[in-house]
Protein backbone atom coordinates (compact mmCIF):
# COMPACT_ATOMS: atom_id res chain seq x y z
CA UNK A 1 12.35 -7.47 21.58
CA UNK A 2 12.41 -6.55 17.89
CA UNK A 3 12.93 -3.39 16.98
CA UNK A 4 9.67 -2.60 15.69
CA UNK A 5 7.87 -3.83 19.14
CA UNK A 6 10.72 -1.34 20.43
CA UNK A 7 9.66 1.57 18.40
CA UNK A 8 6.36 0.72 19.72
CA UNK A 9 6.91 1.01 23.15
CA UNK A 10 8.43 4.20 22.72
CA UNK A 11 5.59 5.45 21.49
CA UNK A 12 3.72 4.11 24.23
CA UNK A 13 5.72 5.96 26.39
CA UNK A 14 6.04 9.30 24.51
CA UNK A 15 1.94 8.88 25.38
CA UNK A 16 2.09 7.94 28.90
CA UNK A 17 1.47 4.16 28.55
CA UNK A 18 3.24 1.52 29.68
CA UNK A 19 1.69 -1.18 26.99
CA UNK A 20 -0.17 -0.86 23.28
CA UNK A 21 -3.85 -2.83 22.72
CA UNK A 22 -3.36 -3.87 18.91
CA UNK A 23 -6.22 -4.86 16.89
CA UNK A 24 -5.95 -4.12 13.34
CA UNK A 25 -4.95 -6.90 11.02
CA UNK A 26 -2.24 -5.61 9.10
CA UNK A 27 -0.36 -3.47 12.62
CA UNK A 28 -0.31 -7.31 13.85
CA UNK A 29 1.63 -8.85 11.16
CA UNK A 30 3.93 -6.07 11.17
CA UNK A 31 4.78 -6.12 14.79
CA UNK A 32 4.49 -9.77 15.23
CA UNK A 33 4.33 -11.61 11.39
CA UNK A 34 1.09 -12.84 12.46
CA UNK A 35 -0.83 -13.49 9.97
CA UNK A 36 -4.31 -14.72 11.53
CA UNK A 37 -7.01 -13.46 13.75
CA UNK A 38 -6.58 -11.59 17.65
CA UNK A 39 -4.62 -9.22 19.04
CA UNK A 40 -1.50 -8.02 20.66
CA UNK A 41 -0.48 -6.83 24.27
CA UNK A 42 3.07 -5.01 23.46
CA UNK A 43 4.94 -3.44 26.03
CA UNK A 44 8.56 -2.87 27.71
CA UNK A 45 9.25 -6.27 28.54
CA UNK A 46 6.43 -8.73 27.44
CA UNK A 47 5.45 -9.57 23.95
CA UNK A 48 1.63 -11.35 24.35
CA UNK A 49 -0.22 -12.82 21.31
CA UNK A 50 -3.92 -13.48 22.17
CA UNK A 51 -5.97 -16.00 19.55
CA UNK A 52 -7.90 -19.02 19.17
CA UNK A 53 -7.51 -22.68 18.56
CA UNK A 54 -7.47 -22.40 14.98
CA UNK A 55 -4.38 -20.55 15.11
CA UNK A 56 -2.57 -21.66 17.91
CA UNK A 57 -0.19 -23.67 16.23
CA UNK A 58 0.68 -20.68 13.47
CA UNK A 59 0.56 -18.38 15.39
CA UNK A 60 3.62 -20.22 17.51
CA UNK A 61 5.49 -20.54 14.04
CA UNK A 62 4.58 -17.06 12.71
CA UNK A 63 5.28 -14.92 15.74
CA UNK A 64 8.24 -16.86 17.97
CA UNK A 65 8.75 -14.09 20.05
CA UNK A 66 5.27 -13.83 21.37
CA UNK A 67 3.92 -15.73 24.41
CA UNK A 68 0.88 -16.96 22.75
CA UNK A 69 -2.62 -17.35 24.81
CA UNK A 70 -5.36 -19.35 23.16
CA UNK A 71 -8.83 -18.45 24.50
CA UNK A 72 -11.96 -20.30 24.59
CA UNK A 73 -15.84 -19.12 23.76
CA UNK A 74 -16.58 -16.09 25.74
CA UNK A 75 -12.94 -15.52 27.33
CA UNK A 76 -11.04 -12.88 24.41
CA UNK A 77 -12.05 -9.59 26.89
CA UNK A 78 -10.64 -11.40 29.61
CA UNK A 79 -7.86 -12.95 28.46
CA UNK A 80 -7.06 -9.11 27.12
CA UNK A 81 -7.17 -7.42 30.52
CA UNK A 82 -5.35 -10.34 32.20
CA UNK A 83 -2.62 -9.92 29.42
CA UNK A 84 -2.20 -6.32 30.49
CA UNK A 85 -2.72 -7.16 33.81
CA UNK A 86 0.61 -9.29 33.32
CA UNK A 87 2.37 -6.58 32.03
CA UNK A 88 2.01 -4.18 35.16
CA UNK A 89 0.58 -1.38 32.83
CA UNK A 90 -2.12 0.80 34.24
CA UNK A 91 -2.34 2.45 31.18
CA UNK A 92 -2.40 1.28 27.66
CA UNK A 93 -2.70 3.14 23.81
CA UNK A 94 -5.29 1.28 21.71
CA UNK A 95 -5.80 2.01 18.48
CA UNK A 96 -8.61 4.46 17.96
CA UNK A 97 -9.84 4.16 14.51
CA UNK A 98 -9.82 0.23 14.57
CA UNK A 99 -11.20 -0.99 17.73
CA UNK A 100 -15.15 -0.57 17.18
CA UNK A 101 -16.50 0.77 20.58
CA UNK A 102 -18.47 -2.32 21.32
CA UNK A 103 -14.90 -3.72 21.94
CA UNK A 104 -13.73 -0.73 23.49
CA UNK A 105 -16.22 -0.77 26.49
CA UNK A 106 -15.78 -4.85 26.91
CA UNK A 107 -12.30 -4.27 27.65
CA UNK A 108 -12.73 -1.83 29.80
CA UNK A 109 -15.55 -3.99 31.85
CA UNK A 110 -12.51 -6.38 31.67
CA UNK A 111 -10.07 -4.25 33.20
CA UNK A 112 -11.72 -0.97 34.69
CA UNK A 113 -8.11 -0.73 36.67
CA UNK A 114 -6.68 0.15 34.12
CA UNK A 115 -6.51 3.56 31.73
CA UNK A 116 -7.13 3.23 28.07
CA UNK A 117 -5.59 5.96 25.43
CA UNK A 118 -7.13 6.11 22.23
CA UNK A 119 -4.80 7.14 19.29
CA UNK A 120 -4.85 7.86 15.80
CA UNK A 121 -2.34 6.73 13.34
CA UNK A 122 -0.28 4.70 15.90
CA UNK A 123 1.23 1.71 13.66
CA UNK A 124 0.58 3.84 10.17
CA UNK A 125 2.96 6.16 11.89
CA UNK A 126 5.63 3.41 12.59
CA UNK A 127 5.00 1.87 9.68
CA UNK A 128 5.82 5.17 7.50
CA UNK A 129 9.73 4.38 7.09
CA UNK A 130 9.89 0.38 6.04
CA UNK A 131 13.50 -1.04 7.37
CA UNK A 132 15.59 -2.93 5.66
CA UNK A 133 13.94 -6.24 5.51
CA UNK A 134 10.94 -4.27 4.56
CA UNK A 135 12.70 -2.75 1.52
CA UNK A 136 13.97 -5.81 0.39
CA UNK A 137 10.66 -7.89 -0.23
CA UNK A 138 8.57 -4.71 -2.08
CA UNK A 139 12.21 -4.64 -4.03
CA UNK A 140 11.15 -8.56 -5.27
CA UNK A 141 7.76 -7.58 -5.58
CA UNK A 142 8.71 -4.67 -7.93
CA UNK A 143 10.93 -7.29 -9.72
CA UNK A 144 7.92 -9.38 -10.50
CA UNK A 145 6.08 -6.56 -11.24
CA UNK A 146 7.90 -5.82 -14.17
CA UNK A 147 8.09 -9.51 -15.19
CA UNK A 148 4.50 -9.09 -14.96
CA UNK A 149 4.53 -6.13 -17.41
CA UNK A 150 6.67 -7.74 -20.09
CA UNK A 151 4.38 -10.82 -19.96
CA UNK A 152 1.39 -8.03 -20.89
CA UNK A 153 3.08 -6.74 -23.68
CA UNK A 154 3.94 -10.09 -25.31
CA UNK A 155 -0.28 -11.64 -24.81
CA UNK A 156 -2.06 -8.32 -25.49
CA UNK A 157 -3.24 -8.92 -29.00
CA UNK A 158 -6.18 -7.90 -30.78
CA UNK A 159 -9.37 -9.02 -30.52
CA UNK A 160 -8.48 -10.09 -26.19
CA UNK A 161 -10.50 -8.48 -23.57
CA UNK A 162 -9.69 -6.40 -20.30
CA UNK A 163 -11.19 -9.52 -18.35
CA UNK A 164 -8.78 -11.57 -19.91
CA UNK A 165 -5.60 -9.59 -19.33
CA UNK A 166 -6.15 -9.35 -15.98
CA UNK A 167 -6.78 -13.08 -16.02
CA UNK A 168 -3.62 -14.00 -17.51
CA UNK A 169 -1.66 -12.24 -15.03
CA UNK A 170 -3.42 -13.32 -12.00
CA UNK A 171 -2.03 -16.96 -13.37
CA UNK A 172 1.00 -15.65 -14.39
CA UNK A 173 2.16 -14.61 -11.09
CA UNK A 174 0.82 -17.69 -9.27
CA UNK A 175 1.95 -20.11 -11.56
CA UNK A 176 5.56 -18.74 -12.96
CA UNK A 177 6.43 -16.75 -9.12
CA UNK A 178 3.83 -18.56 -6.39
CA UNK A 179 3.69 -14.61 -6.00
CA UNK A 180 0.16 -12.22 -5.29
CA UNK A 181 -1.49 -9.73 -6.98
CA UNK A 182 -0.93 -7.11 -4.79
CA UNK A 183 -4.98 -5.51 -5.58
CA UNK A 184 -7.57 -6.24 -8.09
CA UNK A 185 -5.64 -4.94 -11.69
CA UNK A 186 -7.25 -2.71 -13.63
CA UNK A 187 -7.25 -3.09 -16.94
CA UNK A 188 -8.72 0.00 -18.98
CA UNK A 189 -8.73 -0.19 -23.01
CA UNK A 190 -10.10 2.70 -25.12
CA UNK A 191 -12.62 4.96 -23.63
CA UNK A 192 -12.72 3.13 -20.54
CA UNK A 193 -9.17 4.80 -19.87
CA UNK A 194 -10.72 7.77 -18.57
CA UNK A 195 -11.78 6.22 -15.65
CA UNK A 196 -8.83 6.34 -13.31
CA UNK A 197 -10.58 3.42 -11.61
CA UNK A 198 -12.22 0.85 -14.01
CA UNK A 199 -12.87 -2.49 -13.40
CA UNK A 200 -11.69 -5.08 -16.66
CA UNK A 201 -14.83 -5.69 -18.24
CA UNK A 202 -15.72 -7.51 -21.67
CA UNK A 203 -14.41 -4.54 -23.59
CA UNK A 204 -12.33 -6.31 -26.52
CA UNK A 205 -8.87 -4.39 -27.85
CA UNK A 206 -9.19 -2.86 -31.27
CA UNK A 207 -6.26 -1.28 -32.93
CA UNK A 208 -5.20 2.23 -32.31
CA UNK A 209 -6.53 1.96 -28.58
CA UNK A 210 -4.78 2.93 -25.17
CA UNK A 211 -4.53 0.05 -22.87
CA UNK A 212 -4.13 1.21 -18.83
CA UNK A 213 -2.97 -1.72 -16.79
CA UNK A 214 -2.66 -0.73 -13.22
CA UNK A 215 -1.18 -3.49 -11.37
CA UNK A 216 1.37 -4.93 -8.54
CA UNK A 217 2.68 -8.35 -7.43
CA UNK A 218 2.77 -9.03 -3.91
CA UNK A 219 5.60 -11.10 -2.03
CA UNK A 220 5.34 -12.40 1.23
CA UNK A 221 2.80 -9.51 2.63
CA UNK A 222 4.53 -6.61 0.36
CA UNK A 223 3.09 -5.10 -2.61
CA UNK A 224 4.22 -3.29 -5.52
CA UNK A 225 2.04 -0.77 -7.26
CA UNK A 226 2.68 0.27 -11.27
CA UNK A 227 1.11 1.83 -13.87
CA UNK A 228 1.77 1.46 -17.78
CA UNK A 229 -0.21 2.59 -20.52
CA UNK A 230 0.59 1.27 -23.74
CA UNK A 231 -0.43 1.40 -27.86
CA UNK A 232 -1.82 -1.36 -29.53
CA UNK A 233 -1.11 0.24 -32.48
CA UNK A 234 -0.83 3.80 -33.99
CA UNK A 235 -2.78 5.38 -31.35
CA UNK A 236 -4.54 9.14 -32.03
CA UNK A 237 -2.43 12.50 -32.29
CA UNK A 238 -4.63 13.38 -29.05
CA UNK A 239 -3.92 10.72 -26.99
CA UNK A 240 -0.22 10.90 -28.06
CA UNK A 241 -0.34 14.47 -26.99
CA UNK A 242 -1.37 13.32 -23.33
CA UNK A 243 0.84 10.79 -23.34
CA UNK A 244 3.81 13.04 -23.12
CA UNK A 245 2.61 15.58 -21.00
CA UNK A 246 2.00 12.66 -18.53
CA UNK A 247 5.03 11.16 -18.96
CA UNK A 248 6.71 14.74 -18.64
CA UNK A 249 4.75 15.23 -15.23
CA UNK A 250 5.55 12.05 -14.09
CA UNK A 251 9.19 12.11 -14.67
CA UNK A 252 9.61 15.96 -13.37
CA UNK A 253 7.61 15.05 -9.84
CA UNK A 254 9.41 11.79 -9.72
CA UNK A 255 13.05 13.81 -9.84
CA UNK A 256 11.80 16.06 -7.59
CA UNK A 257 11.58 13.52 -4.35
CA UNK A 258 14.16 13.82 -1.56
CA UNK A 259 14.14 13.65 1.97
CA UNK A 260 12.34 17.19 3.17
CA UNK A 261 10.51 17.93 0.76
CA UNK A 262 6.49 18.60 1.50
CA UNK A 263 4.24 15.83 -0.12
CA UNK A 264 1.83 18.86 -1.31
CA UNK A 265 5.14 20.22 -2.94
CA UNK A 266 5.41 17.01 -5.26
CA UNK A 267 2.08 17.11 -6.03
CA UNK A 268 1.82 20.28 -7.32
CA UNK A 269 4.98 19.72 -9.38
CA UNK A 270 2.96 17.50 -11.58
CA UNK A 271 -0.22 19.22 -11.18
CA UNK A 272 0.86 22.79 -12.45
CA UNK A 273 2.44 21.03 -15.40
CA UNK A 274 -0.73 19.29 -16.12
CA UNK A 275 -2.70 22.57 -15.73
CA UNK A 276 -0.77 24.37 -18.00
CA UNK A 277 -0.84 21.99 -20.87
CA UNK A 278 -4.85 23.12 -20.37
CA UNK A 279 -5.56 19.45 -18.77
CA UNK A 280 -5.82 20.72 -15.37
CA UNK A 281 -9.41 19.62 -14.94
CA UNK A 282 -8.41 16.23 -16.14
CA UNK A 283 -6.09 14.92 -13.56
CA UNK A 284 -8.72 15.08 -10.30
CA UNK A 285 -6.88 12.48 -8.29
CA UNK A 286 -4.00 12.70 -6.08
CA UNK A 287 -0.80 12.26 -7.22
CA UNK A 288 0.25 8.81 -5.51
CA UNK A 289 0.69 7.27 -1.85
CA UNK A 290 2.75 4.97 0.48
CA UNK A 291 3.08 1.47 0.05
CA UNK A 292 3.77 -1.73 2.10
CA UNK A 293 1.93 -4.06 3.44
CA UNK A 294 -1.39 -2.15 2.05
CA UNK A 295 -1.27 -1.08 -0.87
CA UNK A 296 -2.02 2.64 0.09
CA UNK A 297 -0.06 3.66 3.30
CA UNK A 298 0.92 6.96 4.33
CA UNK A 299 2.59 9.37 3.23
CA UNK A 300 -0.26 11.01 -0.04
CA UNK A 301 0.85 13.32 -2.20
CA UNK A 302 -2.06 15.88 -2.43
CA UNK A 303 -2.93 19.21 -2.22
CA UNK A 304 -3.82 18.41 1.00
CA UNK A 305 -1.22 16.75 2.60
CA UNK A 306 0.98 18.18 5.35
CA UNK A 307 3.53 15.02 5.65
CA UNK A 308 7.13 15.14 4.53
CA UNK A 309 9.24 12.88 2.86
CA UNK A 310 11.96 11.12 4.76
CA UNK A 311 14.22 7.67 4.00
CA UNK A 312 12.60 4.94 4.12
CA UNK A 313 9.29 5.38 2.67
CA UNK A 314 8.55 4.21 -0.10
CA UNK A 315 5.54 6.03 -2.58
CA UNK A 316 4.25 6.13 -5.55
CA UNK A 317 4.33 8.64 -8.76
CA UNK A 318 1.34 8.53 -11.02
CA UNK A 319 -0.32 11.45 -12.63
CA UNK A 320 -2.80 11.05 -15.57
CA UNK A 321 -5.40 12.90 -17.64
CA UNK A 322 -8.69 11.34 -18.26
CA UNK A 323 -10.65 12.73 -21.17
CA UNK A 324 -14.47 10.95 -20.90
CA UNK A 325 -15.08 9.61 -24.20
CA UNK A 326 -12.14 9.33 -25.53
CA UNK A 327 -9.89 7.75 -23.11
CA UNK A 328 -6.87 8.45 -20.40
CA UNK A 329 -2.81 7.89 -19.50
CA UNK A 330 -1.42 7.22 -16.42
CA UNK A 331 2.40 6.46 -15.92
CA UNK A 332 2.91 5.66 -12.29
CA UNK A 333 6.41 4.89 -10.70
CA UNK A 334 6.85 3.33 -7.22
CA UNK A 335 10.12 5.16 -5.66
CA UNK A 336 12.20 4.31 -2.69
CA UNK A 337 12.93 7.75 -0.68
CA UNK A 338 17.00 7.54 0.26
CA UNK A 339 19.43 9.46 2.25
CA UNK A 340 19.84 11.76 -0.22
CA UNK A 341 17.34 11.81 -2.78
CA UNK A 342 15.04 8.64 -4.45
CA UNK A 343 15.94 5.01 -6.58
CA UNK A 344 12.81 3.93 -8.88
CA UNK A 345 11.98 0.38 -8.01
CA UNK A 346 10.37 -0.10 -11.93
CA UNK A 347 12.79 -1.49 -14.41
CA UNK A 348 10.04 -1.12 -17.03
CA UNK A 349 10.44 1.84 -20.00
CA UNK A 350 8.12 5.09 -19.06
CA UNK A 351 8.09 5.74 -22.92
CA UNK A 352 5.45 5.26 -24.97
CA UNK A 353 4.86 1.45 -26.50
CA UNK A 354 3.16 1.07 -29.58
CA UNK A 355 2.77 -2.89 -30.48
């Protein structure tokens, strides 16, 4: 067994279940790198990979470990209980939030034997601390991330659109690195900068301007998530003025990670920093998230949040202030949390670019 299908039994058993029901798309590809559609029958000592015909033959080249069980029309409920039928459990952890309850009372026509645990959070909590392999790929996806970046600043010009940014380096990283994007980019020039999450329009770059380009590669499943805002020329005194105390809040929360430290604790580094600088009001979102195979994982920094760093995770940095009408900065970091403190993935300069 892997060690991520042994983490999972573990947690089976720390829930008095002998096997784990797994449903959701992405908790499949990280316990099994299967990347198609069914489920998964984990426990102690079997491995079971339930699917159809059209992905039989991946699913044998994708997920070697796995004893894979194609079903026909009308068989998936059954060929679920008999897989956990086959694994002696009488009771097994499905995943709460995912499995829709239509699904949930099938299976348990299916097998009425046995007991079935619903759970919250079960593979977003495994999931939390990425291993080593894990680490690696977001590590290549940062890389051509910041390829990515320098590409921008050589094409943005005036007189381009947002549309056509974004366009450039959707090509970009599928023609120079057969790479992802890791999400749709945003691309956010001039007033449309104070919306943390606009969509690239038509809008056309005109000198003096802000340009926001939220964006990530992704490499074999793993994303990358950055944030740049840059000058295409001399931009306002204003918006120079919330350029720094971004860049100030972004760098002060970003020194500030370590294993231990409370996730509402960053946040409110860069939030009382904001707020006293009088833009409190201006930075409504939370201060970043997890990432790995989705592009917003656990752990969030918010107000809110009651998680606590540890190594392994890896999260993101990105305050802004967002004045409607005028336009917005947001400098956003994605950070690896170590043994003893943090290592920025991003290559790319935080400081302000004026082109």
């Amino acid at each position: 067994m892997s060690n991520r299908t042994q983490r999972l039994a573990q947690a089976c058993a720390e829930r008095d279940a002998q096997a784990a029901l797994i449903t959701e798309t992405t908790d499949i590809r990280y316990f099994s790198e299967f990347t198609g559609e069914g489920c998964l029958v984990i426990s102690k000592d079997r491995n079971i990979l339930i699917t159809d015909s059209r992905y039989t033959e991946v699913a044998g080249v994708q997920a070697p470990e796995f004893e894979v069980r194609e079903f026909g029309g009308g068989q998936y409920y059954a060929f679920i209980a008999d897989a956990i039928r086959d694994t002696g459990a009488s009771s097994v952890v499905i995943e709460g939030e995912y499995l829709p309850f239509r699904d949930y009372e099938a299976v348990k026509k299916a097998a009425p034997d046995v007991q079935l645990v619903s759970t919250v959070g079960l593979g977003t909590g495994l999931r939390i601390c990425k291993d080593e392999q894990e680490i690696a790929l977001i590590k290549k996806a940062a890389q051509l991330t910041d390829e990515c970046f320098d590409y921008a600043l050589e094409i943005t010009r005036e007189g381009m659109s947002e549309i056509e940014l974004a366009t450039e380096l959707y090509y970009y990283l599928g023609a120079k690195h057969h790479a992802e994007k890791a999400f749709p980019f945003i691309v956010a020039a001039g007033e449309h900068g104070s919306m943390p999450h606009a969509e690239p329009g038509e809008h056309v770059f005109a000198k003096g301007e802000m340009i926001t380009l939220d964006f990530g590669a992704e490499y074999q499943g793993y994303k990358s998530d950055m944030t740049r805002t840059y000058a295409l020329g001399e931009p306002s005194a204003k918006m120079k003025e919330i350029y720094q105390i971004v860049l100030d809040a972004q760098n002060t929360a970003e020194s500030v990670l370590k294993p231990g430290m409370r996730c509402a604790d960053v946040d409110a580094v860069a939030r009382d920093l904001i707020a006293k600088a009088g833009y409190g009001p201006n930075f409504g979102h939370g201060l970043g998230h997890g990432v790995g195979l989705l592009i917003h994982e656990s752990p969030r920094f918010s107000r809110l949040s009651d998680e606590t760093l540890a190594p392994g995770m890896i999260v993101t940095v990105e305050p802004g202030i967002y004045l409607p009408g005028e336009g917005g900065v947001r400098i956003e970091n994605t950070c690896l949390i170590t043994e003893t403190g943090y290592e920025p993935l991003f290559k790319s300069d935080k400081k302000m670019i004026i082109l």
